[in-house]
Protein backbone atom coordinates (compact mmCIF):
# COMPACT_ATOMS: atom_id res chain seq x y z
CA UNK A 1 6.07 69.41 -5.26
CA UNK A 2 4.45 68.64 -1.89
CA UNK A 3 2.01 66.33 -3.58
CA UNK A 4 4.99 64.61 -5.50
CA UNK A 5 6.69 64.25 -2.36
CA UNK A 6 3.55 62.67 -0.67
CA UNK A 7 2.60 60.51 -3.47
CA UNK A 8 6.64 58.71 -3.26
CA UNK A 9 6.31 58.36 0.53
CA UNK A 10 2.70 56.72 0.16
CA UNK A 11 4.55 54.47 -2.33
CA UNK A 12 7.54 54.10 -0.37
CA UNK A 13 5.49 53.05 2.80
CA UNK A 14 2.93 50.45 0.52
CA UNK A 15 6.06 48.67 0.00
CA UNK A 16 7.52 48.14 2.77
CA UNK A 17 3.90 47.24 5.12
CA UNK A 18 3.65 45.01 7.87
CA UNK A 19 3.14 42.22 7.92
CA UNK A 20 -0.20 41.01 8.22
CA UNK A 21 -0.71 38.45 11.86
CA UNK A 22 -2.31 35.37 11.10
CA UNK A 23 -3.04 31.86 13.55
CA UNK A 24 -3.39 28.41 12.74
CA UNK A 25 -3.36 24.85 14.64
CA UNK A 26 -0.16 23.45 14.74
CA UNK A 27 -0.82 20.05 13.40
CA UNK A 28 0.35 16.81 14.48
CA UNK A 29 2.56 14.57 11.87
CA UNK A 30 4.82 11.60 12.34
CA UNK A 31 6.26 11.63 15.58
CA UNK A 32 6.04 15.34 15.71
CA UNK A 33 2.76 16.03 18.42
CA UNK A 34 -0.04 19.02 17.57
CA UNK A 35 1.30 22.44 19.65
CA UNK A 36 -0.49 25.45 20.53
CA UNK A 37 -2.11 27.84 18.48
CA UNK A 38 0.66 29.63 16.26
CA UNK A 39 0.76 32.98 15.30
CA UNK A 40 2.82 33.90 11.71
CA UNK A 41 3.52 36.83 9.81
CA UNK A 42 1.53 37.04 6.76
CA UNK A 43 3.50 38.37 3.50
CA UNK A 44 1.52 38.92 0.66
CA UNK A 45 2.72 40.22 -3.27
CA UNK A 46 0.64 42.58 -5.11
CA UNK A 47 -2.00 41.26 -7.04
CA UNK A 48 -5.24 38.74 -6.65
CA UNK A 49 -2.78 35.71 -7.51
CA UNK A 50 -3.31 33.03 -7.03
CA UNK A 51 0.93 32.35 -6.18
CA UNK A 52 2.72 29.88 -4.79
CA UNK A 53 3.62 30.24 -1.23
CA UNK A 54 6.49 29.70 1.18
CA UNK A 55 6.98 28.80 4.72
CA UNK A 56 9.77 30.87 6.31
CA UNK A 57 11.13 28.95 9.56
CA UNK A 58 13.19 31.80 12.04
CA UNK A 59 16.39 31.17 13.57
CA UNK A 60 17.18 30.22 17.44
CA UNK A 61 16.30 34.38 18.12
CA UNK A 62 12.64 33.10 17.04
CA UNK A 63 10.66 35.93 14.98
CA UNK A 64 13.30 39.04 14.52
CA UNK A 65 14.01 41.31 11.46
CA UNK A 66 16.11 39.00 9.93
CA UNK A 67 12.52 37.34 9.55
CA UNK A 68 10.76 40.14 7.86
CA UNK A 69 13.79 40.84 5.93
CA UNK A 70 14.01 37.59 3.96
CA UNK A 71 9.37 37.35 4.15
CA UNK A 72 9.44 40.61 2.28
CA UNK A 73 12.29 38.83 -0.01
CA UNK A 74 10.52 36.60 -0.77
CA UNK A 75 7.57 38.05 -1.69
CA UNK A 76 8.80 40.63 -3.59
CA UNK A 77 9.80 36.98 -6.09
CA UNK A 78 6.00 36.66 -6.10
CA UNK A 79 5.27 34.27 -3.22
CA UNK A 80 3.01 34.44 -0.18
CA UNK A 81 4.59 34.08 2.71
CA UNK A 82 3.97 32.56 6.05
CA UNK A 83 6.87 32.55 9.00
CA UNK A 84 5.58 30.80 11.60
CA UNK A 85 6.43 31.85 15.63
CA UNK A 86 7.57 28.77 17.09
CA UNK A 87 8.86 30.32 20.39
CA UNK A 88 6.03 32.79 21.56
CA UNK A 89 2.85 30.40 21.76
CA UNK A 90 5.15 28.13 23.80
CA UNK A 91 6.32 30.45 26.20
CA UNK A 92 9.93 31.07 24.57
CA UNK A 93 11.41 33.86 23.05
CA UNK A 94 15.29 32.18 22.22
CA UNK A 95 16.51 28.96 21.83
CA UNK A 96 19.77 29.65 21.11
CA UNK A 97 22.21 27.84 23.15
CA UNK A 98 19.12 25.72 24.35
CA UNK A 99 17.95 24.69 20.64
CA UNK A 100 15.99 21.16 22.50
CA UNK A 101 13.77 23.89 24.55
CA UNK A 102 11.60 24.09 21.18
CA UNK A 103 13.30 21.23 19.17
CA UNK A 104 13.25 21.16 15.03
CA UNK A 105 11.40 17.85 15.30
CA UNK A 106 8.18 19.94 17.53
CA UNK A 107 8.67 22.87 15.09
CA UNK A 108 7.46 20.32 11.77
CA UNK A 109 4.13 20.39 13.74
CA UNK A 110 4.06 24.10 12.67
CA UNK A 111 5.18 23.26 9.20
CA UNK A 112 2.35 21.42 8.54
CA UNK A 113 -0.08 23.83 10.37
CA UNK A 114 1.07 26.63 7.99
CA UNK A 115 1.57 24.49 4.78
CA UNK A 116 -2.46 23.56 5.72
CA UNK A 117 -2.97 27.40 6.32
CA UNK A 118 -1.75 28.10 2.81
CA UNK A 119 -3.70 25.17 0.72
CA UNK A 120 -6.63 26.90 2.49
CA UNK A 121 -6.42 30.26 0.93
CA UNK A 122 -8.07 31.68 -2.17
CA UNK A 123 -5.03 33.61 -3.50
CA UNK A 124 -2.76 30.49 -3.06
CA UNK A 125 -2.09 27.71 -5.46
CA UNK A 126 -2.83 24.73 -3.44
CA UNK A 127 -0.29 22.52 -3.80
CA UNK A 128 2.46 24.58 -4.53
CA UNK A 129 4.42 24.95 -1.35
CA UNK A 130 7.80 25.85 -0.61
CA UNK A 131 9.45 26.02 2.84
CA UNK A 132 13.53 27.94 4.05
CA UNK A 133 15.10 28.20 7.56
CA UNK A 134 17.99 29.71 9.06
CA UNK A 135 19.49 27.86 11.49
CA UNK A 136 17.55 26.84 14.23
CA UNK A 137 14.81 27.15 11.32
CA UNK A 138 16.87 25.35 8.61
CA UNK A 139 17.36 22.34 11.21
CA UNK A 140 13.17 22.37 11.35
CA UNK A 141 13.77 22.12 7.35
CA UNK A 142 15.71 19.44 7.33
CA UNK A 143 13.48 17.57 9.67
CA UNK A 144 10.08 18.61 7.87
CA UNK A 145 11.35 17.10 4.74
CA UNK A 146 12.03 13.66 6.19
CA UNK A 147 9.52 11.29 4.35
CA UNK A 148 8.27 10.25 7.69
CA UNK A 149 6.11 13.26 8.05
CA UNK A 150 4.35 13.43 4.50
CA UNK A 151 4.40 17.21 3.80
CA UNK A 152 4.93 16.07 0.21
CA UNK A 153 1.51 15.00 0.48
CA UNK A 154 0.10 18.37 2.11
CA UNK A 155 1.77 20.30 -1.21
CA UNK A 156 5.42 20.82 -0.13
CA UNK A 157 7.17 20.79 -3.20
CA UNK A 158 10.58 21.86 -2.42
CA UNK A 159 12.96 23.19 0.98
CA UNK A 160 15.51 25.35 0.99
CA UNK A 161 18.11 25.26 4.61
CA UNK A 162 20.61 27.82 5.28
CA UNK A 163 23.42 26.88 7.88
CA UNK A 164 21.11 23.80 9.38
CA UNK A 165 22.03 21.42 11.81
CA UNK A 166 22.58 18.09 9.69
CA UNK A 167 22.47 14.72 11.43
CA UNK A 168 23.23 11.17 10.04
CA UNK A 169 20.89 9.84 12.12
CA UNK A 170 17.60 11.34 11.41
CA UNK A 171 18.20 13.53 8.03
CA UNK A 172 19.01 10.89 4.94
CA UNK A 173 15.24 10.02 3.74
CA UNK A 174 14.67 13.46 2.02
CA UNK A 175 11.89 13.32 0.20
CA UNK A 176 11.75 16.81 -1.98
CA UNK A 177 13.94 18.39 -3.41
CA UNK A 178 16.23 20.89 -1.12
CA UNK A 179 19.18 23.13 -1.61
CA UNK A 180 21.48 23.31 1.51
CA UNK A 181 23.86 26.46 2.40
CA UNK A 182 26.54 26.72 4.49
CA UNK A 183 29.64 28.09 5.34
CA UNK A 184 32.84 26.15 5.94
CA UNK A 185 33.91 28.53 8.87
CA UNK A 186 30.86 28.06 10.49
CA UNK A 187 31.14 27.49 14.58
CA UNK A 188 27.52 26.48 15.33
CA UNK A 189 26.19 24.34 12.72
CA UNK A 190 29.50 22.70 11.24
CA UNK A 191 30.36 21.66 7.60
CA UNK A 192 31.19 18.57 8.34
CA UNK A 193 28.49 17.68 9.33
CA UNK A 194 26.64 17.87 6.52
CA UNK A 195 29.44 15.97 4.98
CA UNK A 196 29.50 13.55 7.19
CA UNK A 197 25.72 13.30 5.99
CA UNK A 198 26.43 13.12 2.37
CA UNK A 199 29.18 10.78 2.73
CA UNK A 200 26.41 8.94 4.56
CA UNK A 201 23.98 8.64 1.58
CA UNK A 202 20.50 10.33 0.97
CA UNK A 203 18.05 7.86 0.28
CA UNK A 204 17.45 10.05 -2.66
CA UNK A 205 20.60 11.88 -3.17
CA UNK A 206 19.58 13.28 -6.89
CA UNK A 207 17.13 15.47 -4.48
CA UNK A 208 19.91 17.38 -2.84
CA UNK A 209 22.44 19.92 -3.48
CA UNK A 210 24.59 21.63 -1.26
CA UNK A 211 27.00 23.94 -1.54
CA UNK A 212 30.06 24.72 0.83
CA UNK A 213 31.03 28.16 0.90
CA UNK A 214 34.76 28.40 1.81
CA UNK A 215 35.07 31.87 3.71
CA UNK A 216 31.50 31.84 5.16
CA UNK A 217 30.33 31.84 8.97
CA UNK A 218 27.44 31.36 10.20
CA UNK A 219 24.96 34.15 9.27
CA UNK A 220 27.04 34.86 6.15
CA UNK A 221 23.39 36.37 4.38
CA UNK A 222 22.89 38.76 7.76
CA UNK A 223 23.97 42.21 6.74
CA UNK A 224 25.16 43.21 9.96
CA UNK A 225 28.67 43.87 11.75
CA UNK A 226 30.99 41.10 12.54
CA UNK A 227 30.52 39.96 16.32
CA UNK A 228 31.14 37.36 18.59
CA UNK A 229 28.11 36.04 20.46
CA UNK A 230 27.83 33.84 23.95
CA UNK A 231 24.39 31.82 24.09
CA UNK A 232 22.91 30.36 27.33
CA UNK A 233 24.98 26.91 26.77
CA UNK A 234 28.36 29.52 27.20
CA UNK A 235 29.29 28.67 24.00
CA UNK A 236 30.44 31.14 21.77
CA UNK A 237 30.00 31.49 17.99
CA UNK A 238 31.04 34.12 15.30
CA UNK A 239 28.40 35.45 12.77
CA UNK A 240 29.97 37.56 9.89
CA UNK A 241 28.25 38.77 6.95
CA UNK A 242 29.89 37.04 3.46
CA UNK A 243 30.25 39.89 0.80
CA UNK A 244 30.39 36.96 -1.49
CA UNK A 245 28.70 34.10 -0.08
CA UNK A 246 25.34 36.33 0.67
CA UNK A 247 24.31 37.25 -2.72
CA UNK A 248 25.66 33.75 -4.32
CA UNK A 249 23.14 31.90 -1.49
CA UNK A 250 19.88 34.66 -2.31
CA UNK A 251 20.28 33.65 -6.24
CA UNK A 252 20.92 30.38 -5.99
CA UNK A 253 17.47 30.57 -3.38
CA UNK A 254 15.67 32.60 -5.83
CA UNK A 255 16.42 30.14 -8.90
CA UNK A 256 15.80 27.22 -7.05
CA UNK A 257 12.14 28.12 -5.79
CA UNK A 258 11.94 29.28 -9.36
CA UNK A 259 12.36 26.12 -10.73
CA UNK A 260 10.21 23.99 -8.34
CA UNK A 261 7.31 26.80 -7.50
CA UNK A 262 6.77 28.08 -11.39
């Protein structure tokens, strides 16, 4: 019995590991300069592989358990995993309420730095790249994707931005394809906006799909209590998990990498 009960811990704790810490150059691309040194979280499936691989770009909170949450996710589909820490080899540890402190346009630099990571690595198939961000991290999506900065070329075959920041402006020249969620109720990164983008016109709009979820705020895939919260700007912005929104965003993620990274 004692051995049993040993045996189902060891396999319970093998499951759930750390992750492993990892560096690489932040690279310069487009008009987003080289930054420091990053560190990342490492996520690795069982097995020699080689897999496909992800990049997993935090929110404004930088690296938290939301992070690990969705890198052991993610992995448990079969990818490798690399989030990237923005925040800490600059100096930061939030940007929230002060998202231009470490911008989405400096965070591509990283991007490219860990897509370059990944190619490099035996049990990774070079070329087969996804990247996802929440947030602060899907706005460093949306940028990354921009055809200016020629992670298509590096191996990034397909993005995935949850609640992002969408702009007119800078975000119509997509050049893989990406899935955007986000929540109609949501307070910090609004709708609209991304409305306003499609009404705008993708250069490419058969690369894009997004998908509006009525009752959703921001967070809506956080399983975590309802709360209000006030950032350093004194804004204030509801998060609230979606019982429905949650699970319809994760398959609709899970399918979509699928489909691209198989």
């Amino acid at each position: 019995m004692i051995r049993a009960i040993a045996i189902a811990l060891a396999l319970l704790f093998a499951g759930s590991a750390s992750a492993q810490i990892v560096r690489f150059p932040s690279v310069a691309v487009g008009s987003s300069p080289a930054g420091p040194e990053i560190s990342a979280q490492l996520y690795k499936p069982a097995g020699a592989g080689p897999f496909a691989a992800i990049v997993l770009a935090h929110g404004c909170a930088g690296v938290r358990p939301h992070t690990d949450i969705w890198g052991k996710l993610l992995a448990s589909w079969g990818y490798v995993v690399v989030a990237p820490d923005s925040f800490g080899p600059r100096g930061e540890t939030s940007a929230c309420g002060r998202g231009n402190v470490v911008n989405g346009n400096m965070r591509v630099a990283d991007v490219a730095g860990a897509i370059d990571f990944l190619n490099a690595q035996p049990f990774v198939r070079k070329g087969e790249i996804g990247l996802i961000g929440h947030s602060h991290g899907g706005w460093t999506t949306m940028r990354a994707i921009q055809k200016s900065y020629g992670l298509a070329a590096r191996g990034l075959k397909a993005a995935v931005a949850y609640y992002p920041s969408c702009q007119q402006r800078f975000d119509r020249d997509v050049a893989v394809p990406l899935l955007i969620l986000i929540g109609d109720q949501d307070d910090w990164t609004r709708a609209d906006d991304c409305r306003k983008l499609q009404a705008a016109g993708f250069t490419q709009p058969g690369l894009v799909d997004v998908v509006y979820y009525p009752n959703a705020h921001h967070g809506f895939d956080i399983k975590a209590a309802d709360r209000t919260i006030t950032v350093a700007d004194g804004k204030q912005h509801r998060l609230a998990h979606d019982p429905v929104a949650g699970p319809d965003a994760e398959a609709r993620t899970k399918a979509f990498f699928g489909k691209y990274l198989r």
